[in-house]
Protein backbone atom coordinates (compact mmCIF):
# COMPACT_ATOMS: atom_id res chain seq x y z
CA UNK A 1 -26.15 -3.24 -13.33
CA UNK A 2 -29.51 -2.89 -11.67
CA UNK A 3 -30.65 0.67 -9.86
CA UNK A 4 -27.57 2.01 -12.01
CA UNK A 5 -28.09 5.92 -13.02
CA UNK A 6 -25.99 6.78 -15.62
CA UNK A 7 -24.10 10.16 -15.66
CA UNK A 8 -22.30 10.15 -18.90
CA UNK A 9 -19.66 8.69 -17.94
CA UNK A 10 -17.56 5.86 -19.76
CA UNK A 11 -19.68 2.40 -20.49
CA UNK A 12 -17.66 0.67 -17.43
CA UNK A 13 -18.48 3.85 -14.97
CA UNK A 14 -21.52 4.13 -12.57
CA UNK A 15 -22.56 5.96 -9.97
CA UNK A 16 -25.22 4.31 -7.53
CA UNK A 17 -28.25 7.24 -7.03
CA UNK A 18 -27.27 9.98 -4.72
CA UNK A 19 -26.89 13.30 -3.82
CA UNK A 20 -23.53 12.88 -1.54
CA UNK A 21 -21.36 16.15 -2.52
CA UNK A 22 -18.60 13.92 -2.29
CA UNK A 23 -19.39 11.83 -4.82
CA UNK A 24 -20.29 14.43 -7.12
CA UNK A 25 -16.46 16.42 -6.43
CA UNK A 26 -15.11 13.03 -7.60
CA UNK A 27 -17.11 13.20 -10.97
CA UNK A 28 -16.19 17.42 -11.04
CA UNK A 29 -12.47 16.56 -11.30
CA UNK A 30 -11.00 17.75 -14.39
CA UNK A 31 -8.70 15.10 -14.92
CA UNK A 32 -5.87 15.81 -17.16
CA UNK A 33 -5.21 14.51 -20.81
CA UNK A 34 -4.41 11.17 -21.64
CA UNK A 35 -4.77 10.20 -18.15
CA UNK A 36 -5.02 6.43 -17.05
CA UNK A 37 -6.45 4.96 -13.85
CA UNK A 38 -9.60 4.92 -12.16
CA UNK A 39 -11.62 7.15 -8.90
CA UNK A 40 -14.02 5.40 -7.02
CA UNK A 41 -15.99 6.58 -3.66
CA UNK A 42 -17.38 3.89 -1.45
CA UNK A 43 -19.02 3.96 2.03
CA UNK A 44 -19.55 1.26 4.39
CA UNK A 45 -17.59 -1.16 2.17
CA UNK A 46 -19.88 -0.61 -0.76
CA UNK A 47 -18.67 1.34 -4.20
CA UNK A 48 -21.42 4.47 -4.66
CA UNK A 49 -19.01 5.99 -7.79
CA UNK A 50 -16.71 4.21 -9.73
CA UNK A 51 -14.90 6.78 -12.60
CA UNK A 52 -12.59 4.23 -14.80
CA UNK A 53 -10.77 6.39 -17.10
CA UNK A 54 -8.34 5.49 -20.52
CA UNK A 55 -6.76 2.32 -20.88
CA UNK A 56 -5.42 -0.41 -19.50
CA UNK A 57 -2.35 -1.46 -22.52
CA UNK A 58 -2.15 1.03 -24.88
CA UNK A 59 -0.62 -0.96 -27.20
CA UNK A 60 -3.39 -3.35 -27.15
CA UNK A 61 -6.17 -0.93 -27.17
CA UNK A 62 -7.72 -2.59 -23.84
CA UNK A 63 -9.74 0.00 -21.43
CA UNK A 64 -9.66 0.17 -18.05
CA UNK A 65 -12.79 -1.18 -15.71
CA UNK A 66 -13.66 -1.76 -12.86
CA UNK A 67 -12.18 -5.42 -13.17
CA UNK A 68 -8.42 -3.97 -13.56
CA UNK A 69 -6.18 -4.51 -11.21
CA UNK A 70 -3.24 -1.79 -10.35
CA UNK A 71 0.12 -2.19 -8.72
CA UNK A 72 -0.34 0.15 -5.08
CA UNK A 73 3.60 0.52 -4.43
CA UNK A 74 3.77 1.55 -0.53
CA UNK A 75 0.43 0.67 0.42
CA UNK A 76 1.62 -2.57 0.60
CA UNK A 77 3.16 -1.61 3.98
CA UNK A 78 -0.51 -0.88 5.64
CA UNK A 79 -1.50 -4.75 4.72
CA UNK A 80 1.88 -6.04 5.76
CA UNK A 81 1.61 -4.00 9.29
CA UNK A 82 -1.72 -5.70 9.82
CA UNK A 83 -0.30 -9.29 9.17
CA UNK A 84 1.98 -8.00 12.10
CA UNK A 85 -1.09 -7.16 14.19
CA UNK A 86 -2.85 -10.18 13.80
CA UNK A 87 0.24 -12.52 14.30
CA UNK A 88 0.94 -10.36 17.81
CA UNK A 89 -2.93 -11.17 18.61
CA UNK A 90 -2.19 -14.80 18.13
CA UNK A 91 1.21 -14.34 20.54
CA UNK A 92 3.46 -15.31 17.87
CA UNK A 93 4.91 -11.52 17.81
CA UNK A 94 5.35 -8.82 20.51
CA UNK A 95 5.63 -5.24 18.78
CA UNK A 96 8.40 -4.07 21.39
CA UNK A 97 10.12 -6.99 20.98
CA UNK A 98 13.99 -6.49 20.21
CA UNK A 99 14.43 -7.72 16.71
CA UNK A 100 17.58 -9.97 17.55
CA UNK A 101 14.69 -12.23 19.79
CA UNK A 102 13.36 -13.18 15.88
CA UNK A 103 16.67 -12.41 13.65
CA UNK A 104 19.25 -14.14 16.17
CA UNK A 105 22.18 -13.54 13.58
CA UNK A 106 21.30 -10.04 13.48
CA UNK A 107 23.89 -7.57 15.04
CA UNK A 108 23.04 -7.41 18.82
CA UNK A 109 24.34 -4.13 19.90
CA UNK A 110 21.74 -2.56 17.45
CA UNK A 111 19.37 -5.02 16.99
CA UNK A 112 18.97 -5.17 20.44
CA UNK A 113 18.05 -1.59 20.50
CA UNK A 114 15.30 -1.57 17.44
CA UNK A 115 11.70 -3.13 17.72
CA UNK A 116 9.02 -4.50 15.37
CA UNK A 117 7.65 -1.31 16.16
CA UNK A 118 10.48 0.99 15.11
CA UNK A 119 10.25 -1.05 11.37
CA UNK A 120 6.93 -0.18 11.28
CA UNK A 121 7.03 3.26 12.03
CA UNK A 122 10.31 3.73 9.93
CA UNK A 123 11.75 4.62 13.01
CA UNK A 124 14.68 2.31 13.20
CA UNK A 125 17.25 3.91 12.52
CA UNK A 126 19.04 1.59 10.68
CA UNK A 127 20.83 2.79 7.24
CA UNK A 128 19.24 1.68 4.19
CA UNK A 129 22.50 0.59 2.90
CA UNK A 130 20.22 -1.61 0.42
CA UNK A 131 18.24 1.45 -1.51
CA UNK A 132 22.10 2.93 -1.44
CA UNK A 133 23.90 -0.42 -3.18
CA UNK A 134 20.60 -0.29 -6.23
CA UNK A 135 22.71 1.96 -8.15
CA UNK A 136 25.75 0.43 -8.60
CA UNK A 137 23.76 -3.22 -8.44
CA UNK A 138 21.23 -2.94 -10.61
CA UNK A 139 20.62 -6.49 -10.70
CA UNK A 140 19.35 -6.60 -6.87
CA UNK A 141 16.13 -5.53 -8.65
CA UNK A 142 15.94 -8.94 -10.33
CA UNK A 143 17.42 -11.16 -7.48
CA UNK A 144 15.78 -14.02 -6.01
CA UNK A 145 17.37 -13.71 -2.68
CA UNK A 146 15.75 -14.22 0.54
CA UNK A 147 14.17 -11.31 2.86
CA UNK A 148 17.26 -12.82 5.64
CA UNK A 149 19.51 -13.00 2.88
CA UNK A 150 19.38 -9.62 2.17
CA UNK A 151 19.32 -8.41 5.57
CA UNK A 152 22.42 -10.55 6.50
CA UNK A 153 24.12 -8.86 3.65
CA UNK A 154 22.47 -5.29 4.29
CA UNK A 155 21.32 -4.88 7.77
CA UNK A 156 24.73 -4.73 9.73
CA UNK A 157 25.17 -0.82 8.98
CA UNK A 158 25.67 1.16 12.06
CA UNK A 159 22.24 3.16 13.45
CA UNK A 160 21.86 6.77 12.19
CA UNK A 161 19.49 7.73 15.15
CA UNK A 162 18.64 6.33 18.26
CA UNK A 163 15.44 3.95 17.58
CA UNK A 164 12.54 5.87 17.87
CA UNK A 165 14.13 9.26 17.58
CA UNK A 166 14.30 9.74 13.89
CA UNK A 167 12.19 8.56 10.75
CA UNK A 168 13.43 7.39 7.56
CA UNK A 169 11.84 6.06 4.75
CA UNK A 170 13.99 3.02 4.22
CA UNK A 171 13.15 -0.30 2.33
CA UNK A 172 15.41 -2.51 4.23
CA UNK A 173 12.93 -1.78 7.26
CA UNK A 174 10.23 -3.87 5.55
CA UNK A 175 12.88 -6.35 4.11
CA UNK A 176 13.58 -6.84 7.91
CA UNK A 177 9.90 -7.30 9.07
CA UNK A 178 9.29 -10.03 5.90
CA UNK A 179 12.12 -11.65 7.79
CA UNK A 180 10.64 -11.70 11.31
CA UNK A 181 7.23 -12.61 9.88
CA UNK A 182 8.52 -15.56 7.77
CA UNK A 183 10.33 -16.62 10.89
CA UNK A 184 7.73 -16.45 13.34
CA UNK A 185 4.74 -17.85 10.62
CA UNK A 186 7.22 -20.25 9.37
CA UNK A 187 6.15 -20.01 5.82
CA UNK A 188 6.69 -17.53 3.02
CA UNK A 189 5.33 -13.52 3.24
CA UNK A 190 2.56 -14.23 0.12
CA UNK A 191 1.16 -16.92 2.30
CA UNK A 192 0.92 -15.27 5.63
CA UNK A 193 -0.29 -12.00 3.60
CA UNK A 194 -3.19 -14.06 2.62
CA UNK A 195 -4.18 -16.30 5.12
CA UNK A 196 -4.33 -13.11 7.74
CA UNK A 197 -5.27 -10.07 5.51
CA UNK A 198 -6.42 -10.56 1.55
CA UNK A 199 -8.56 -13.95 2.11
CA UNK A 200 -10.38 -12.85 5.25
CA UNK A 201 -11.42 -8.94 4.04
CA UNK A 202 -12.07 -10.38 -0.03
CA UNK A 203 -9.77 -9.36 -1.64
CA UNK A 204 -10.46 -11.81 -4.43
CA UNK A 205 -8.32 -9.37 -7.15
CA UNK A 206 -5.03 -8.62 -5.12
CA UNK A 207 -2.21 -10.53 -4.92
CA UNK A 208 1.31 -10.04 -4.50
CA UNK A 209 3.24 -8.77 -7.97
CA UNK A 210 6.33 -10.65 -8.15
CA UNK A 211 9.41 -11.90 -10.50
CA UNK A 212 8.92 -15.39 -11.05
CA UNK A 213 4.95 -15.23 -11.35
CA UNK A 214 3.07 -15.50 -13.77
CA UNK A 215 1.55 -11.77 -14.78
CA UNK A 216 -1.96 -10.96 -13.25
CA UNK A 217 -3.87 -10.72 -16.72
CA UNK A 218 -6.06 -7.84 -15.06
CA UNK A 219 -2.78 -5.90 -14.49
CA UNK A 220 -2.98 -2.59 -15.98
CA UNK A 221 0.53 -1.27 -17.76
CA UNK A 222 2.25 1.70 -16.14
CA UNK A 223 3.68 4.51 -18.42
CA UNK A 224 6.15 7.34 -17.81
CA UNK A 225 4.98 10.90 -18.95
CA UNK A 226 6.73 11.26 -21.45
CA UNK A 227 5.10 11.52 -25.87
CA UNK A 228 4.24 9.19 -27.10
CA UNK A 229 4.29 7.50 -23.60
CA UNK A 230 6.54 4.66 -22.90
CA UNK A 231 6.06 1.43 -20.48
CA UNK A 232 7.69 2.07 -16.75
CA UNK A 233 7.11 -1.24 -14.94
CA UNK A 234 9.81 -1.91 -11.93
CA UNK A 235 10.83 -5.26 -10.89
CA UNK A 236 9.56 -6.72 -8.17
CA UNK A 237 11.74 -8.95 -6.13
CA UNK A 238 9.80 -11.02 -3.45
CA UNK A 239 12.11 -9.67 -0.44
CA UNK A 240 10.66 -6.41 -0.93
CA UNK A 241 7.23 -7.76 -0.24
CA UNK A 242 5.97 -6.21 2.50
CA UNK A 243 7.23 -2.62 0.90
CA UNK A 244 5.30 -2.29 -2.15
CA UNK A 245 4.22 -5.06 -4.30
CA UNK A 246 0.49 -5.51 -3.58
CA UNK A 247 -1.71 -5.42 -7.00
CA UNK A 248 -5.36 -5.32 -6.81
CA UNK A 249 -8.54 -3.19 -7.82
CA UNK A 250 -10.74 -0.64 -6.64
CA UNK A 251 -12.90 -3.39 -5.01
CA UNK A 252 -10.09 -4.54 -3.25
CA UNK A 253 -8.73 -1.23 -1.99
CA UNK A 254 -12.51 -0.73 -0.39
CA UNK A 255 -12.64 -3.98 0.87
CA UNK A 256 -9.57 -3.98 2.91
CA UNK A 257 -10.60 -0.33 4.15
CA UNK A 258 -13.67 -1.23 5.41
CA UNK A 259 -12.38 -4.49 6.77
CA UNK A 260 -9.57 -3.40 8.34
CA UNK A 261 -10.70 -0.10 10.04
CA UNK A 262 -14.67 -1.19 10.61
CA UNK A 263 -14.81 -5.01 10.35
CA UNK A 264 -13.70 -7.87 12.66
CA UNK A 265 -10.34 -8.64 10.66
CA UNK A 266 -8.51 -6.85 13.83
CA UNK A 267 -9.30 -6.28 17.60
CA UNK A 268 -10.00 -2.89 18.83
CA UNK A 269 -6.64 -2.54 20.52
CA UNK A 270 -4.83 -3.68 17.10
CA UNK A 271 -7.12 -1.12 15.62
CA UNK A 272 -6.15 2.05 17.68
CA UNK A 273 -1.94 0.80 17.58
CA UNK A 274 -2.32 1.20 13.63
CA UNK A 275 -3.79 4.19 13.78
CA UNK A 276 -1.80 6.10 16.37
CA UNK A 277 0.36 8.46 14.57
CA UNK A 278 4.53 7.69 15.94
CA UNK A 279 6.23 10.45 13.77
CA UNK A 280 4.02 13.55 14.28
CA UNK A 281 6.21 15.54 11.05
CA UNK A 282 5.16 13.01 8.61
CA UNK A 283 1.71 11.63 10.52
CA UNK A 284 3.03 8.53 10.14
CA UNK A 285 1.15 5.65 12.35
CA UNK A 286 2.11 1.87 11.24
CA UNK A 287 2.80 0.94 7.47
CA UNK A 288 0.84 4.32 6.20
CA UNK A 289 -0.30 7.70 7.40
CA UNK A 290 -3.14 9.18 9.11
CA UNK A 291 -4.34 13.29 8.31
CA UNK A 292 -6.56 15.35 9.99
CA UNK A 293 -8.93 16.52 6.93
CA UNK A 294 -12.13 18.37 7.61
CA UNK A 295 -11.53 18.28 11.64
CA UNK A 296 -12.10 14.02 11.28
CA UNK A 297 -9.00 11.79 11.32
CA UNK A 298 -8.13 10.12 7.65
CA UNK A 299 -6.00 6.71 7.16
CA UNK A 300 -4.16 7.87 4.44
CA UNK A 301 -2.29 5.24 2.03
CA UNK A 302 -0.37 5.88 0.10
CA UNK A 303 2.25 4.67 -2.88
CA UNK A 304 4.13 4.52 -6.02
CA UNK A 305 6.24 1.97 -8.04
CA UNK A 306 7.35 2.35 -11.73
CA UNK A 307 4.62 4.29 -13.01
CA UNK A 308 1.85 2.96 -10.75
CA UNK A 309 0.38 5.51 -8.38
CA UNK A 310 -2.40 4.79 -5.81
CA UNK A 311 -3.65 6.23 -3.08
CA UNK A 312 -6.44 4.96 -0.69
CA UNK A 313 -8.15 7.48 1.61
CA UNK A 314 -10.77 6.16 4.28
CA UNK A 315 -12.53 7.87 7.19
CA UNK A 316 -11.98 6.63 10.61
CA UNK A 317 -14.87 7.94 12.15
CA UNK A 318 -17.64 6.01 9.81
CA UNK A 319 -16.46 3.88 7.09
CA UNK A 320 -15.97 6.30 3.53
CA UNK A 321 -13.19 5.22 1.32
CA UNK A 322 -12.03 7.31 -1.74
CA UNK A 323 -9.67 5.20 -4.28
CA UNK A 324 -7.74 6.90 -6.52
CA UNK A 325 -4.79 4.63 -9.27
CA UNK A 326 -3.03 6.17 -12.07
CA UNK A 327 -0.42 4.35 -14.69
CA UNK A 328 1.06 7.68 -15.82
CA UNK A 329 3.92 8.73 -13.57
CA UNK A 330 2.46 11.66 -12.22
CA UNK A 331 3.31 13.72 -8.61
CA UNK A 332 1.70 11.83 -5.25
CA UNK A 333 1.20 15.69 -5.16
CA UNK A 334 -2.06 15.61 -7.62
CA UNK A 335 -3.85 12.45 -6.11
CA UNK A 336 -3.04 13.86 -3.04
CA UNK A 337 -4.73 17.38 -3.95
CA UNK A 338 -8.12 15.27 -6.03
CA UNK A 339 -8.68 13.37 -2.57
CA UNK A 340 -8.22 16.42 -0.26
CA UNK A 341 -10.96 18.33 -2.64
CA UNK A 342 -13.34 15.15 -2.47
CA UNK A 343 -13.12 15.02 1.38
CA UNK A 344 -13.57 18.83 2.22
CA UNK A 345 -16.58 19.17 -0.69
């Protein structure tokens, strides 16, 4: 690659010339044996450090570079809160709408009571009586039911909190917004996902990971901890869509930072509603999180599925992005820890 220096680093790693001390904590991590995955650093949508590290199959011997492509678990939920955004720009979606005004058959007495918002925010309220059936129906993971389908079957459960005054973590939130959104865009989630968000910011390596595809041939294999290390790749049934089955690269994670948080994918307004934090204990805004590191306000997204762990970090203030995938099953805790010593270097 031309104006390339070369740091010693593996044949598909580069590092554009610099002296940025956050670039050089990235290369300073001591990353831990037989690890998989790749760091990169970016700024103003452009990739300064990319670090690709082990491989991609180990069966097959294949490394990882910057061309593969890794499964981002809940940071699907940032992307599928901006397909909200830009569908309530167009007037096709009203954030404080009651859900029953876009899932009629929904129960009214508490779907009158919980917005768009409050699934966003994982603020509902409603039970995840879904995550809480997976045990003794295994086979959900493998079903090719509809997002309404599953919420006509899951989403009748009576409210644990009032909307608004609670958070909860629950899947069947996001189940219920691929719902609304394939309601109100009147086509499936994978099509409004990239007509409003992938397509417009390039994300020419992401798609959405799902049973009945064919594989991504980029996709890098995830692998539980364990020796010798075995393959830990989850199902991925299309009515969990919106909650964590986004695949793409590096590339992709800095191109939908930059174009989401500095670019002209979303209005201003849009801008500062996905960004304002609506559960203060977890600093959780819409679809992701948002941490005060170094006295400057972070997006933080986050996310895990199978073995896949990824976590995208970008600066509000000026557009810096720090990328950071793994395939081997290890804590949120230690991407979580690499990032926070890249951003206070």
């Amino acid at each position: 690659m031309t104006g390339v220096l070369s740091l010693g680093l593996p044949a598909s790693g580069w590092v554009r010339p610099t002296s940025r001390p956050r670039i050089a904590a990235l290369l300073a991590i001591d990353l831990p044996s037989g690890f998989n995955g790749v760091l990169a650093y970016a700024r103003g949508g452009r990739i300064e450090a990319l670090r690709p590290v082990g491989v991609a199959d180990i069966e097959r011997g294949l490394p990882i570079t910057a061309a593969t492509t890794f499964r981002w678990g809940s940071a699907t939920k940032w992307l599928a809160s901006v397909a909200a955004l830009r569908l309530a720009e167009r007037g096709k979606l009203r954030l404080d709408a009651p859900i029953v005004d876009y899932l009629p058959a929904f129960r009214r007495d508490t779907g009158s009571r919980v917005t768009v918002r409050h699934l966003l925010s994982n603020t509902s309220g409603v039970p995840d009586l879904l995550s809480r059936r997976l045990g003794a129906e295994p086979e959900l993971r493998t079903s090719t039911a509809t997002a309404a389908q599953i919420v006509a079957r899951f989403g009748g459960g009576d409210l644990m909190f009032e909307p608004g005054k609670g958070w909860d973590y629950a899947a069947l939130n996001w189940v219920m917004l691929v719902a609304i959104l394939e309601t109100v865009g009147r086509t499936d989630f994978a099509t409004l996902l990239g007509s409003l968000v992938l397509r417009p910011v390039g994300m020419t390596g992401a798609r959405l990971a799902q049973i009945g595809q064919a594989e991504l041939p980029t996709l890098a294999v995830a692998y539980d901890a364990a020796t010798p290390p075995r393959r830990k790749v989850s199902p991925a049934p299309a009515f969990i869509a919106a909650s964590g089955n986004i695949a793409g690269t590096a590339t992709d994670a800095v191109r939908a930072a930059h174009g989401i948080f500095h670019g002209r994918l979303l209005q201003p307004q849009s801008r500062r509603l996905l960004t304002h934090v609506n559960w203060s204990a977890e600093d959780y805004a819409l679809g992701g999180r948002v941490r005060a590191l170094g006295g400057e306000p972070w997006a933080w997204e986050a996310g895990k599925m199978g073995g896949y762990r990824a976590l995208i970090a970008h600066r509000l203030k000026e557009s810096e992005t720090i990328v950071l995938f793994a395939t081997g099953d290890q804590e949120q805790s230690v991407l979580s820890g690499w990032a926070e010593r890249i951003i206070l270097s």
